[in-house]
C-alpha atoms as a PDB file:
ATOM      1  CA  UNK A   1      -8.483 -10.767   3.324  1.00  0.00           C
ATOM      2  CA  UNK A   2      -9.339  -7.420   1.339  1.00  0.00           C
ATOM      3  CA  UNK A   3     -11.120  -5.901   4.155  1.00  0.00           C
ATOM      4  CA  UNK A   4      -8.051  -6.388   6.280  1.00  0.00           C
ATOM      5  CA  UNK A   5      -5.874  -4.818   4.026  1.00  0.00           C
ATOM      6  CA  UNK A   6      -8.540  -2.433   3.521  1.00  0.00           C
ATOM      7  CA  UNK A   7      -8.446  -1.291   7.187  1.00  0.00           C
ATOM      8  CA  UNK A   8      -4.193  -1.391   7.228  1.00  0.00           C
ATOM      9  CA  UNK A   9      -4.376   0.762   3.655  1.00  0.00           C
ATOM     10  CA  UNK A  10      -7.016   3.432   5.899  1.00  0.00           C
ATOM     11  CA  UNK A  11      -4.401   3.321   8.726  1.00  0.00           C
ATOM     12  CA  UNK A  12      -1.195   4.443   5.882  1.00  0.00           C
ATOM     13  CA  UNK A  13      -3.396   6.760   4.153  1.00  0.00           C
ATOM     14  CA  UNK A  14      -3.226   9.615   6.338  1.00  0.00           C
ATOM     15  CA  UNK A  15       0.784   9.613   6.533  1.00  0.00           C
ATOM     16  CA  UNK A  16       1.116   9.738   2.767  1.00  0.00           C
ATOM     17  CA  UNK A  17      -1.907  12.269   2.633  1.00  0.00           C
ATOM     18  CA  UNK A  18       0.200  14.862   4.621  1.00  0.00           C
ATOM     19  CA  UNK A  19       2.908  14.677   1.887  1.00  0.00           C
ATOM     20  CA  UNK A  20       0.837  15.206  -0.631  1.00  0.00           C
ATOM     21  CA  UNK A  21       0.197  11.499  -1.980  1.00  0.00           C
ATOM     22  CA  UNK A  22      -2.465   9.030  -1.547  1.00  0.00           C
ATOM     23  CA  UNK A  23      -2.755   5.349  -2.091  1.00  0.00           C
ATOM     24  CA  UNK A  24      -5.956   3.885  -4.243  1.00  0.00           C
ATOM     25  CA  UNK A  25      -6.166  -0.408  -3.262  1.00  0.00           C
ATOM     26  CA  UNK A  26      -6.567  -2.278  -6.735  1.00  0.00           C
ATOM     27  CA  UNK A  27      -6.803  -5.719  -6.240  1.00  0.00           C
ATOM     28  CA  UNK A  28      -5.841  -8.353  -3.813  1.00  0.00           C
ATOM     29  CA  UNK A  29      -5.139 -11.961  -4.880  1.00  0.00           C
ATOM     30  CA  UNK A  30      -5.946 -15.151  -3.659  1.00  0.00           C
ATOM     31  CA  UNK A  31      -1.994 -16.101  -3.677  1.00  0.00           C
ATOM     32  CA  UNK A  32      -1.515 -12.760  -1.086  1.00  0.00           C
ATOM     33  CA  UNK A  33      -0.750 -10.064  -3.767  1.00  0.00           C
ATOM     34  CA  UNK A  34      -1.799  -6.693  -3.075  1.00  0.00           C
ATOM     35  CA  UNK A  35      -1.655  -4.148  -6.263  1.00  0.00           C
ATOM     36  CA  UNK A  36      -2.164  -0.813  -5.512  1.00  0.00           C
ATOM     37  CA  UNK A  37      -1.752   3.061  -7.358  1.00  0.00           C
ATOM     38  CA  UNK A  38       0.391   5.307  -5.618  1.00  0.00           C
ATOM     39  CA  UNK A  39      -1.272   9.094  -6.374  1.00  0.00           C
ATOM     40  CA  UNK A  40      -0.361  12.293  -6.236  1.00  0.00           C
ATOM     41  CA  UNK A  41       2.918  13.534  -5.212  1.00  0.00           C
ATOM     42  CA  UNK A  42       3.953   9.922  -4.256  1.00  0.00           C
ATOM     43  CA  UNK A  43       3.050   8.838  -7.681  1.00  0.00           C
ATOM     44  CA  UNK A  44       5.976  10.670  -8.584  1.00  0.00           C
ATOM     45  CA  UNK A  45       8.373  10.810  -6.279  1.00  0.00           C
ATOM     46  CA  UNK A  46      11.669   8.853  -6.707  1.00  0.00           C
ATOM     47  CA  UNK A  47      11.130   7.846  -3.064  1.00  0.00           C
ATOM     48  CA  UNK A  48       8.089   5.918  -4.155  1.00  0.00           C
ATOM     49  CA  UNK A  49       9.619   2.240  -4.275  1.00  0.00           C
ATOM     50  CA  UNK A  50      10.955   2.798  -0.944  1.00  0.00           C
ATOM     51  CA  UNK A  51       7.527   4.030   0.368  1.00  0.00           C
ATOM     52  CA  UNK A  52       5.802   0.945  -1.215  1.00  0.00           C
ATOM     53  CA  UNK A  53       8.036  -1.769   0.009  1.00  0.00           C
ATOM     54  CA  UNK A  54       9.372  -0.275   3.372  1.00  0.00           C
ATOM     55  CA  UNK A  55       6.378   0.885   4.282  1.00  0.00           C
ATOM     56  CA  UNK A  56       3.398   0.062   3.034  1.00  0.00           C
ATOM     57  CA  UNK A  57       4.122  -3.710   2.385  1.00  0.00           C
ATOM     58  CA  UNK A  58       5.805  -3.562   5.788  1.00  0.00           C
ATOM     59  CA  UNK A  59       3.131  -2.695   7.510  1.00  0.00           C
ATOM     60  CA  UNK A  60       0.429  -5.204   5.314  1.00  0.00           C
ATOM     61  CA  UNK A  61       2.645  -7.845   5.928  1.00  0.00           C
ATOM     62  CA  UNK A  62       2.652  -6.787   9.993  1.00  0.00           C
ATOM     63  CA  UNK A  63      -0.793  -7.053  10.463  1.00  0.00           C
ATOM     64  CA  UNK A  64      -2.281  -9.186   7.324  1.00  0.00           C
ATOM     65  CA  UNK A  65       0.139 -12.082   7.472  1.00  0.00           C
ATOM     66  CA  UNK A  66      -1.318 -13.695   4.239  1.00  0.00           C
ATOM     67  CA  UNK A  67      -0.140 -10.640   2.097  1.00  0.00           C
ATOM     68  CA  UNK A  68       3.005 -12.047   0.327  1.00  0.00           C
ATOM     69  CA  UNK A  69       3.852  -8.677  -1.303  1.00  0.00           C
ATOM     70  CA  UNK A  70       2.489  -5.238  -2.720  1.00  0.00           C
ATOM     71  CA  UNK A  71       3.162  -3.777  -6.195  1.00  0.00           C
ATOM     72  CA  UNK A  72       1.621  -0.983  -7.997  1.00  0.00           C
ATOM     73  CA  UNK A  73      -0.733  -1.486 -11.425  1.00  0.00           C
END
């Protein structure tokens, strides 16, 4: 399951990249929990909870089906 959420977290990267952020994959866990470091400007951006759960576990969740939810560590 990490190399598919690998892949997804490659496919996100770039849109976060072009707003100054980036997104650094921590751990994934046998019960489906992804844990991951929001950097740069999304590390501190208000916006970042939204970003995490509307997008990036949105899109995990689309196209890893065992992911049960992303936080960051």
């Amino acid at each position: 399951m990490k190399e598919k959420v690998e892949a997804v977290i490659e496919k996100i990267r770039p849109f976060l990249q072009r707003d100054g952020g980036d997104i650094e994959l921590i751990d994934v866990s046998q019960e489906g929990i992804v844990k991951v470091r929001l950097r740069g400007a999304c590390g501190s951006c208000p916006m970042s909870m939204m970003t995490l759960k509307m997008g990036v576990e949105k899109q995990l969740k689309a196209e890893v089906p065992e992911v049960k939810e992303v936080i960051t560590g």
